[in-house]
Protein backbone atom coordinates (compact mmCIF):
# COMPACT_ATOMS: atom_id res chain seq x y z
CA UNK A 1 -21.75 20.21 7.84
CA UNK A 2 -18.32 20.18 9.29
CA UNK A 3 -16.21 16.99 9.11
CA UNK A 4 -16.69 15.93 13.11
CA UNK A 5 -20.39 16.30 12.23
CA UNK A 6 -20.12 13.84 9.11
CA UNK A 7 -18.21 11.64 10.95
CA UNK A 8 -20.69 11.22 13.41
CA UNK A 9 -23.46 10.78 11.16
CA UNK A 10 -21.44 8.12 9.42
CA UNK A 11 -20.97 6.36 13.06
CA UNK A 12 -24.33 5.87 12.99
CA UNK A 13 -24.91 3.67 9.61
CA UNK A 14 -22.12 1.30 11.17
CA UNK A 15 -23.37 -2.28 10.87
CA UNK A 16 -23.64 -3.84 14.45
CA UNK A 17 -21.42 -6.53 14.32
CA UNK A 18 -18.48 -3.96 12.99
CA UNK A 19 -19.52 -1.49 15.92
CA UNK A 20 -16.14 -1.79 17.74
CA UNK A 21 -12.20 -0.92 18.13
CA UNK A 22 -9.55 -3.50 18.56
CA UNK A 23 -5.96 -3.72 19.35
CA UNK A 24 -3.97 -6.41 17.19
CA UNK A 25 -0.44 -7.61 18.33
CA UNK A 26 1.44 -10.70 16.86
CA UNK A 27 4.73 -11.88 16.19
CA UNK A 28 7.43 -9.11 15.74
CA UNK A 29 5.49 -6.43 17.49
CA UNK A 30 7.52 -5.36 20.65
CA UNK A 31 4.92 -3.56 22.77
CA UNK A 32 3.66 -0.76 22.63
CA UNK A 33 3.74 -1.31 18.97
CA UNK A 34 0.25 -2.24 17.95
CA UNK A 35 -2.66 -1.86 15.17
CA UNK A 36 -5.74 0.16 16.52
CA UNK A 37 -8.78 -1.15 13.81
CA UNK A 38 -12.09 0.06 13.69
CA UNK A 39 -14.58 2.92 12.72
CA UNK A 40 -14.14 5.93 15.17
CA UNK A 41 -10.29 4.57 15.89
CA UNK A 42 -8.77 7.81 14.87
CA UNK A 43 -10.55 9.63 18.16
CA UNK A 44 -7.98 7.66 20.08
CA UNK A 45 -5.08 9.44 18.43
CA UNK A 46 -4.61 11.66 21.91
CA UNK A 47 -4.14 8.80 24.33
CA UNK A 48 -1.95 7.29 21.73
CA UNK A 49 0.46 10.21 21.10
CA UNK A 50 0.86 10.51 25.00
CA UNK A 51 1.64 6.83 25.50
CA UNK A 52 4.46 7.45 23.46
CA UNK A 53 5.82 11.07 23.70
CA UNK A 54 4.92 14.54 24.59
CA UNK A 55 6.22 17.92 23.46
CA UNK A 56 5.76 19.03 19.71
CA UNK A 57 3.96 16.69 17.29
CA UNK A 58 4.90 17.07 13.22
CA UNK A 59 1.62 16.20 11.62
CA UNK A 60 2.47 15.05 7.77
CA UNK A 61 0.13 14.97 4.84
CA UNK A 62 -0.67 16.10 1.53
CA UNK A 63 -2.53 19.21 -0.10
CA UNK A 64 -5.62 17.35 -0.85
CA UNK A 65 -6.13 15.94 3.12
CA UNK A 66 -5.42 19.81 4.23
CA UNK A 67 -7.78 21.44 1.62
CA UNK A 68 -11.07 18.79 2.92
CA UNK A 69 -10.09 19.60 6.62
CA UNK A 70 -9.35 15.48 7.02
CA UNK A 71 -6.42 16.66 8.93
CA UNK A 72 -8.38 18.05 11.95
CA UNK A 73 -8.86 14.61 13.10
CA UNK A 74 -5.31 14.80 14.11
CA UNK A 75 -4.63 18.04 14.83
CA UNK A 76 -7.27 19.34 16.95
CA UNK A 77 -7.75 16.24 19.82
CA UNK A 78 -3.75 17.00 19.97
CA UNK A 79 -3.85 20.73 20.07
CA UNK A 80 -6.67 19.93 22.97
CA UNK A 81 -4.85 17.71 25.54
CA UNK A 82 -1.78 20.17 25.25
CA UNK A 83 0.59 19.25 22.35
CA UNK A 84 2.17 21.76 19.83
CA UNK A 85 1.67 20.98 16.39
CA UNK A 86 3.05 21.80 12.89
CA UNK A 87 1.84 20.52 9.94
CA UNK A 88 3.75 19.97 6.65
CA UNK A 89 1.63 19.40 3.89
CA UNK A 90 3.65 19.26 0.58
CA UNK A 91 4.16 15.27 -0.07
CA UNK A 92 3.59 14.90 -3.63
CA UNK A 93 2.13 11.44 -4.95
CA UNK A 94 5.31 9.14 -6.22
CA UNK A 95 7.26 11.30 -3.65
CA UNK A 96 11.13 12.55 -4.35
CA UNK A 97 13.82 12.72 -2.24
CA UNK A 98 13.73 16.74 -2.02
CA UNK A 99 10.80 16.56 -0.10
CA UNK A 100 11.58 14.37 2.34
CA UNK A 101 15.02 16.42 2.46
CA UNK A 102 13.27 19.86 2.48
CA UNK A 103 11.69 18.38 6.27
CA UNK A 104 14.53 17.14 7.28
CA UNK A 105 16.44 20.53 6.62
CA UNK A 106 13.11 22.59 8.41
CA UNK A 107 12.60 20.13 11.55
CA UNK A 108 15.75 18.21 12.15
CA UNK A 109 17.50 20.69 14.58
CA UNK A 110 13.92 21.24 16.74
CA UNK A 111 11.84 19.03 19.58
CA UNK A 112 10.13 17.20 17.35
CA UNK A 113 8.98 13.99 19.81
CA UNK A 114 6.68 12.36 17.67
CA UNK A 115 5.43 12.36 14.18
CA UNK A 116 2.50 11.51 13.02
CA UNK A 117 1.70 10.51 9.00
CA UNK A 118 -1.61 10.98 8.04
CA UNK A 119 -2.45 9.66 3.85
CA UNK A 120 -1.69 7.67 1.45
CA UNK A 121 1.52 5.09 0.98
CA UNK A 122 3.59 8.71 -0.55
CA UNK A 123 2.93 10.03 3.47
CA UNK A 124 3.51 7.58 5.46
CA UNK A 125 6.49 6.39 3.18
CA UNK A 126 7.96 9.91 3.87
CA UNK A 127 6.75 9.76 7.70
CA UNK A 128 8.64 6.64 8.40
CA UNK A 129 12.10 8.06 6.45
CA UNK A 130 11.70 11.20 8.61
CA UNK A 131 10.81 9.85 11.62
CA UNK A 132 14.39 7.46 11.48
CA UNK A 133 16.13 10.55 9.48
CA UNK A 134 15.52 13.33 12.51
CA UNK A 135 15.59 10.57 15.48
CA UNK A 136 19.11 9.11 14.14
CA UNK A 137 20.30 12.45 13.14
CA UNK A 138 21.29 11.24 9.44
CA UNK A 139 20.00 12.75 5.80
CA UNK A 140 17.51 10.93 4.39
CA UNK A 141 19.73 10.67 1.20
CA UNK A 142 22.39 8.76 3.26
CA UNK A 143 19.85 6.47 3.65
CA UNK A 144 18.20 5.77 0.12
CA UNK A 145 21.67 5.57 -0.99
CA UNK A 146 22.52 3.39 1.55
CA UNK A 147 25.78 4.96 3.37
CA UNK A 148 23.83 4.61 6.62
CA UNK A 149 21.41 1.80 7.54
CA UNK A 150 19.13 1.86 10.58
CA UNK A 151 20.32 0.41 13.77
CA UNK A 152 17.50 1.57 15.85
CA UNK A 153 13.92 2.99 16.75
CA UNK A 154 14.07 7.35 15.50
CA UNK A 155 11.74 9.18 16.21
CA UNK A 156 8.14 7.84 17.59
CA UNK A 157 5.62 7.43 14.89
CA UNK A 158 2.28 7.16 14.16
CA UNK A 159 1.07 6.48 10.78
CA UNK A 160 -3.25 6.51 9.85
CA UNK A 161 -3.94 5.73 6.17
CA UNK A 162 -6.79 7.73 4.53
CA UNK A 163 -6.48 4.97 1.74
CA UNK A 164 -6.96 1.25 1.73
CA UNK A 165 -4.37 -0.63 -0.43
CA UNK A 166 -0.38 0.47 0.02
CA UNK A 167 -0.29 -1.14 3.32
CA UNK A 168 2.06 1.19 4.47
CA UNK A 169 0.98 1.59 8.06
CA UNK A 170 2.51 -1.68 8.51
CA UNK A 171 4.73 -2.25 6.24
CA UNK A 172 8.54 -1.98 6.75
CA UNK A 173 9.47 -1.07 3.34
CA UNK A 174 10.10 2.90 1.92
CA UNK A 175 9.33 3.64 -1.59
CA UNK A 176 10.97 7.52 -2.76
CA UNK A 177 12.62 8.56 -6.16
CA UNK A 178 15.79 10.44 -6.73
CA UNK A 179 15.59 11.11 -10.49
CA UNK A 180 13.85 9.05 -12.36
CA UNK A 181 14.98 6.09 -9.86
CA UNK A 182 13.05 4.85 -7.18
CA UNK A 183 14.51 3.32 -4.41
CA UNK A 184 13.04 0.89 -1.64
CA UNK A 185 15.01 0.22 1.57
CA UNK A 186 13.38 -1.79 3.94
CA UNK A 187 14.35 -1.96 7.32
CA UNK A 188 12.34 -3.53 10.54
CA UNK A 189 13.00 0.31 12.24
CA UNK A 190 11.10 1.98 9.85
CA UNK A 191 7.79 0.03 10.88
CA UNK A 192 5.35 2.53 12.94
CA UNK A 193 5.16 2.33 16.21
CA UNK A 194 1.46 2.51 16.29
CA UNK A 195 -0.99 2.38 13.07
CA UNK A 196 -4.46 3.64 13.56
CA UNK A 197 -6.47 2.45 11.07
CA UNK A 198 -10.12 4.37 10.99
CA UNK A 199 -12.56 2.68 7.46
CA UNK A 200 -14.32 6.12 8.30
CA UNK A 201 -11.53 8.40 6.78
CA UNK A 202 -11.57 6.40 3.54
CA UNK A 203 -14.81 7.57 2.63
CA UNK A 204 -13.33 10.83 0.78
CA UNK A 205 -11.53 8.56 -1.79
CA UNK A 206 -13.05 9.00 -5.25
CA UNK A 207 -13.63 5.89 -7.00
CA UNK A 208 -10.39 6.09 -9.39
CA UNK A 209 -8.81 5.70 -6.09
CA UNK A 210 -10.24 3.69 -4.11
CA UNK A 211 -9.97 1.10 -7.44
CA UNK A 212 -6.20 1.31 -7.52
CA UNK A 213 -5.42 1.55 -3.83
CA UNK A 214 -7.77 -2.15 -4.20
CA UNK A 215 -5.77 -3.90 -6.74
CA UNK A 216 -2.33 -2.48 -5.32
CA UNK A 217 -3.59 -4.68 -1.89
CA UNK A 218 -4.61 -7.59 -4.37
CA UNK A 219 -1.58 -7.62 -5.83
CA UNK A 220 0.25 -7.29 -2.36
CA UNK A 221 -1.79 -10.59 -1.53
CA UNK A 222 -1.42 -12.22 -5.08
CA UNK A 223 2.71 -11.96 -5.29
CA UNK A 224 2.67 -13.11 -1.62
CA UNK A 225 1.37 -16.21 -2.61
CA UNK A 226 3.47 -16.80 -5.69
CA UNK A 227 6.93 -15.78 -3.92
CA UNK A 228 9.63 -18.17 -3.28
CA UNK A 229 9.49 -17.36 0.54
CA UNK A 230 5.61 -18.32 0.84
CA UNK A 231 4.47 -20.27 3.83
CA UNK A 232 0.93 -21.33 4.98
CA UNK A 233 1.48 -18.30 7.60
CA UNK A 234 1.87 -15.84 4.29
CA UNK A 235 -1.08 -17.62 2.71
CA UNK A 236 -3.10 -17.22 5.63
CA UNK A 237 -3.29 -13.36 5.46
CA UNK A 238 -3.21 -13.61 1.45
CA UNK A 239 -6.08 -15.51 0.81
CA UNK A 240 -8.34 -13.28 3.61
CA UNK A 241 -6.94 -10.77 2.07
CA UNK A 242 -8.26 -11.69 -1.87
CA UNK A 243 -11.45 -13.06 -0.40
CA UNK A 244 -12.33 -9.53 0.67
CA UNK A 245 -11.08 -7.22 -2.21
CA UNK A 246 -12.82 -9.80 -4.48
CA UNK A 247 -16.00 -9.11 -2.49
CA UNK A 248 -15.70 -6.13 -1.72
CA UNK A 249 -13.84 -3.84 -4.12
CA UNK A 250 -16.50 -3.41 -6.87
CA UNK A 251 -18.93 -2.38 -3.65
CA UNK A 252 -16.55 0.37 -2.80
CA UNK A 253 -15.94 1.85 -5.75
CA UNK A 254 -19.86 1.83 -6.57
CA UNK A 255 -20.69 3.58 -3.42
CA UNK A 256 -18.17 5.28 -1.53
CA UNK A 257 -20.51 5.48 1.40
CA UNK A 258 -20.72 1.81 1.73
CA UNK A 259 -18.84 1.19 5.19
CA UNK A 260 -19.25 -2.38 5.32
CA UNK A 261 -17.15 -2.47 1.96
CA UNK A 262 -14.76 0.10 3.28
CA UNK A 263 -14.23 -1.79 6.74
CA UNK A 264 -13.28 -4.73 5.29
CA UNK A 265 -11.39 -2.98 2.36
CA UNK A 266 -9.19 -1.56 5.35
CA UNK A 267 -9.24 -4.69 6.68
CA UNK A 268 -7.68 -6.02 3.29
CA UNK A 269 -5.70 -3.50 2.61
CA UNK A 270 -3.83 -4.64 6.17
CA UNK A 271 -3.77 -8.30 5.99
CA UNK A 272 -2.29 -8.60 2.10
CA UNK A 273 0.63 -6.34 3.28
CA UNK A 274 1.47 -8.14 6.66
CA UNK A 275 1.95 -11.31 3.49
CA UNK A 276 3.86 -9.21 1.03
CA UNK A 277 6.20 -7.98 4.26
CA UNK A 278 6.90 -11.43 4.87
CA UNK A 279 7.55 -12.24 1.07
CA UNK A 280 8.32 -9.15 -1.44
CA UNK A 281 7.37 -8.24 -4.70
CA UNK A 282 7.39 -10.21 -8.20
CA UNK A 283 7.22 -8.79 -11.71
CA UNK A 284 3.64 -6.99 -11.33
CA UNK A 285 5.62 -4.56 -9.01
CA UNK A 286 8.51 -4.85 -11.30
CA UNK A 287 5.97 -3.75 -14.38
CA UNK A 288 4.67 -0.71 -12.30
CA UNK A 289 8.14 0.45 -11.67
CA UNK A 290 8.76 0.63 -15.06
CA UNK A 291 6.03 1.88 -16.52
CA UNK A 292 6.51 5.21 -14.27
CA UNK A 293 10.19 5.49 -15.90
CA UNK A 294 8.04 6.34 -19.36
CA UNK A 295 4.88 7.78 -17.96
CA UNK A 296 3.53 9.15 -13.68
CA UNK A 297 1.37 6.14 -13.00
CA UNK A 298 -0.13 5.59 -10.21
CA UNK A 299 1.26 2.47 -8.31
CA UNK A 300 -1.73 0.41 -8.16
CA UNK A 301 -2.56 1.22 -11.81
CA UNK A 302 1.17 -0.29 -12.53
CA UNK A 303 0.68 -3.22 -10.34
CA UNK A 304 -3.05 -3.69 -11.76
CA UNK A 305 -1.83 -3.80 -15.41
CA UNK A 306 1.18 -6.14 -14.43
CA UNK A 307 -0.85 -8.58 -12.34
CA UNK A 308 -2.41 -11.30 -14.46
CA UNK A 309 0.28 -11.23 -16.95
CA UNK A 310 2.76 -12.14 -13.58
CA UNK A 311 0.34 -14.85 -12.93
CA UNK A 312 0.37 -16.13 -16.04
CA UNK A 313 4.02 -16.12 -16.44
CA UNK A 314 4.31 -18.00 -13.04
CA UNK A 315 1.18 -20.80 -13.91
CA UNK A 316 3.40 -23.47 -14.90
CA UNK A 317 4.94 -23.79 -11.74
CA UNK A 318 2.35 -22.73 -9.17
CA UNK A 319 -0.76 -24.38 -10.72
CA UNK A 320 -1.52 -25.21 -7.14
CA UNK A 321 -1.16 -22.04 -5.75
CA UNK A 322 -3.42 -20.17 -8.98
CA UNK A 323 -5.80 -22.75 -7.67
CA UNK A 324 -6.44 -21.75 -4.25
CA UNK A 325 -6.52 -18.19 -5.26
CA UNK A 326 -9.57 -18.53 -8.00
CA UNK A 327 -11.41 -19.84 -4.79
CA UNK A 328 -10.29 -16.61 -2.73
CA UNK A 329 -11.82 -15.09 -5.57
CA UNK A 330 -15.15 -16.53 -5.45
CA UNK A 331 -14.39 -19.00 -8.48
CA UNK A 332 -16.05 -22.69 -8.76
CA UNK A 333 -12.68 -24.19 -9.14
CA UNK A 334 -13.36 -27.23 -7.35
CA UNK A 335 -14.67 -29.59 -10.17
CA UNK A 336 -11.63 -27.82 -12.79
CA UNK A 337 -8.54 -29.46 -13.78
CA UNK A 338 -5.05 -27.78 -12.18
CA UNK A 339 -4.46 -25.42 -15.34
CA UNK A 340 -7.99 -24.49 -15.82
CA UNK A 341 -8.54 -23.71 -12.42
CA UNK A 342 -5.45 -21.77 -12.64
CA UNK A 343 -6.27 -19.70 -15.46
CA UNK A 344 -9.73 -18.93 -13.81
CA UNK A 345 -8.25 -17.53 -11.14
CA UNK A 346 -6.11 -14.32 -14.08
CA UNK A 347 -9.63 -14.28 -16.00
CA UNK A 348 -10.94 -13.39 -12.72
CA UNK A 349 -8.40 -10.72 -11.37
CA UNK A 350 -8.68 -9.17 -15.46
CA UNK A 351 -12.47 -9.28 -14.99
CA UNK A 352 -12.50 -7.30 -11.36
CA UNK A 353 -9.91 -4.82 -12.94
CA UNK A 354 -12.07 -4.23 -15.76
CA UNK A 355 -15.17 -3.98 -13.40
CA UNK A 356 -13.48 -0.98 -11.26
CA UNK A 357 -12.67 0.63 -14.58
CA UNK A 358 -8.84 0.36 -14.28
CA UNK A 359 -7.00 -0.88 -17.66
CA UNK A 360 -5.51 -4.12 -18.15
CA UNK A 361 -3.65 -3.49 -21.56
CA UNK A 362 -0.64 -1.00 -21.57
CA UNK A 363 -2.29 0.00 -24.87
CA UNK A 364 -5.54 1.23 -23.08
CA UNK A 365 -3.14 2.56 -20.72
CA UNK A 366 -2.23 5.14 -23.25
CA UNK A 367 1.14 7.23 -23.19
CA UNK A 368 3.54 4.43 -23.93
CA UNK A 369 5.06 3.88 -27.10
CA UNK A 370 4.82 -0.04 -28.22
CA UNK A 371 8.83 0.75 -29.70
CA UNK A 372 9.95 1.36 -26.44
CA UNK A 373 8.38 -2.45 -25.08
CA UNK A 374 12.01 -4.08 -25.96
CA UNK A 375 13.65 -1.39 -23.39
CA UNK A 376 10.83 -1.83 -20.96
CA UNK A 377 11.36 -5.39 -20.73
CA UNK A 378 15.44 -5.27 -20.40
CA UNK A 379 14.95 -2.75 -17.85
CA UNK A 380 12.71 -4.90 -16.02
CA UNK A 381 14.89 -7.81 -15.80
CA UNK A 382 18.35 -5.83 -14.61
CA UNK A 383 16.71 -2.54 -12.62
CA UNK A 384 13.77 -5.07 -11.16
CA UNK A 385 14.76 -8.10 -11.08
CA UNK A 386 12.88 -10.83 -8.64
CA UNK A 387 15.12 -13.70 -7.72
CA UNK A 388 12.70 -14.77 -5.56
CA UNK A 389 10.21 -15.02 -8.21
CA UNK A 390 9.34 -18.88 -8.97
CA UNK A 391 10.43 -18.86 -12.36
CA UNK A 392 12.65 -17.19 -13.71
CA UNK A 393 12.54 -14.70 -16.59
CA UNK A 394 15.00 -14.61 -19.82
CA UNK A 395 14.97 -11.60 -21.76
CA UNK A 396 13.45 -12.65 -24.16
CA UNK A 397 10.17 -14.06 -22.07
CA UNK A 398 10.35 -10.64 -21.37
CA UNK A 399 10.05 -8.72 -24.43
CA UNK A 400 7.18 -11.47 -24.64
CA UNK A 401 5.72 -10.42 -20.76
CA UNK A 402 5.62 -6.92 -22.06
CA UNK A 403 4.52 -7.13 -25.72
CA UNK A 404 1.31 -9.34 -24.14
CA UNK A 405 0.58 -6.61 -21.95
CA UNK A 406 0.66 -4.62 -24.72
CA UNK A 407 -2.34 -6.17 -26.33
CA UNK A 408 -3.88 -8.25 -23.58
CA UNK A 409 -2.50 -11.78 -24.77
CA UNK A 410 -3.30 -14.09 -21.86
CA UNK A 411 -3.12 -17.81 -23.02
């Protein structure tokens, strides 16, 4: 059965009331710039591309989109209404700079008019460095290390996740390594001009996957809540946000084919980074960065294994906040006292990590030495530091942050 065919035969288990395609627009979107949301959104990709260029179209992806033929969703409605299209296929996960410098070098002296990402957070992280690298004629390197900034739109982009948790469709932020280091400028030019955002090409996750991408949008939602820079218009998106990977997370990891679960996990996935691009990151992101100094971990492992120990650092001072977030998480909090409503709302988020079958002890984990914890911890505070976090950390609360993590000490 070819992948147009499953898709159609997927169309047809939709659930009624999610049977249709919407544009969203807010504040900070200068039109055209829109999300298109829904199951079957990615057959709009032609009309899109023309509203916004014409020419050649650089398709980007990975290996493991190419080798299941996800990638003809793109290519062949553009190939059809008359646009010429090359593909480049070797993003790596945790992408490094040579890659994105390796496309700059092939494609940055063509016609490239539009690109479109196609993946995970590693493509479309790429996509959107490319897509201001080529358009503003600079290296990507001048940009991670920062002799250039961006001062305007590059070229048009496109970006349509095949996961649901980095966010990065909408997201103005660009994680890529040089090293060991990873870098993250952030820029509002680097948002995509469109996102198409299709639950229907999720369905190919495995469930390891589709279990991190979830708790990478939890946390998203989670630190949102917690940061400094919170507002009720960042808690509005957070707590839809929790309220739907808490509902729906350990249904899409069971069953894969479940597109109610994978609609709203999109839907999630969305919402918790339009919070965390108002806020930032605190010290579960911090954690994750880290950890992939000593050993490749996935990001939403990292941020998974750093979460409730960040919440638990940051209960004394947002009891309040903890509070509202056990409820987003389907917790009977009402009739609890501040603190024990707060620390129902970590037991929770440990219990739903341990329910998709992700770790929540860096000794689970595996492949991190418990000597190199004191290191971890200093490196945490001066290569990751969060000002913005709500308390703040000493080094030695640190060593402490890290050695619980260790061993799963929560109280």
């Amino acid at each position: 059965m070819g992948i147009r065919t499953q898709m159609e035969e997927k169309i047809k288990r939709i659930p009624n009331e999610l049977d249709r395609i919407f544009d969203f627009q807010t504040a900070g979107m200068v039109p055209p710039n829109r999300i298109v949301f829904g199951f079957g959104a990615i057959d709009q990709i032609g009309k899109e591309a023309m509203s916004l260029a014409k020419g050649k179209v650089l398709v980007i992806s990975d290996k493991v989109l190419e080798k299941i033929n996800v990638l003809d969703h793109v290519t062949s409605p553009l190939n059809s209404i008359g646009f010429k299209v090359e593909t480049f296929t070797d993003v790596e996960p945790e992408p490094h700079i040579e890659t994105a410098e390796a496309l700059y070098d092939k494609y940055s002296g063509g016609d490239v008019s539009l690109i479109v990402g196609i993946g995970g957070g590693s493509v479309m992280d790429i996509s959107k460095l490319i897509a201001q690298s080529i358009g503003r004629k600079h290296s990507p390197r001048e940009y991670l290390d920062r002799k250039v900034s961006p001062d305007s739109r590059g070229i048009p982009l496109i970006l349509v996740p095949t996961t649901a948790g980095t966010g990065s469709e909408v997201s103005p932020f660009i994680v890529i390594t040089i090293g060991e280091e990873k870098r993250f400028p952030a820029s509002p030019y680097y948002f995509a001009d469109i996102a198409i955002i299709d639950p229907l090409l999720n369905c190919s996750m495995p469930p390891i996957v589709t279990a991190s991408t979830g708790i990478d949008a939890l946390s998203h939602a989670i630190e949102a809540m917690l940061h400094k820079n919170a507002n009720p218009f960042v808690d509005s998106f957070a707590v839809a946000g929790i309220e739907m990977v808490s509902f729906y997370l350990r249904r899409a990891v069971a069953c894969g084919e479940d597109l109610e679960a994978r609609y709203y996990m999109s839907m999630a996935a969305t919402l918790s980074m339009m919070a965390y691009t108002m806020t930032g990151g605190l010290y579960a992101h911090s954690a994750a960065y880290v950890m992939s100094l000593y050993k490749p971990t996935p990001h939403g492992i990292g941020c998974g294994l750093g979460l409730p120990y960040a919440m638990r650092f940051n209960l004394p001072v947002r009891m309040d906040k903890l509070r509202r977030i056990a409820r987003a998480l389907g917790e009977n909090a009402w009739m609890q006292s501040p603190i024990d409503a707060a620390n129902l709302s970590i037991s929770s988020v440990v219990r739903l990590i341990k329910d998709v079958g992700l770790p929540y002890t860096l000794k689970e984990y595996g492949g991190i030495k418990e000597s190199d914890l004191g290191k971890m911890a200093e490196q945490m505070i001066t290569i990751f530091p969060r000002p913005m976090n709500p308390r703040t950390m000493s080094k030695e609360e640190s060593v402490k942050f890290w050695k619980d993590m260790w061993g799963g000490t929560l109280d």
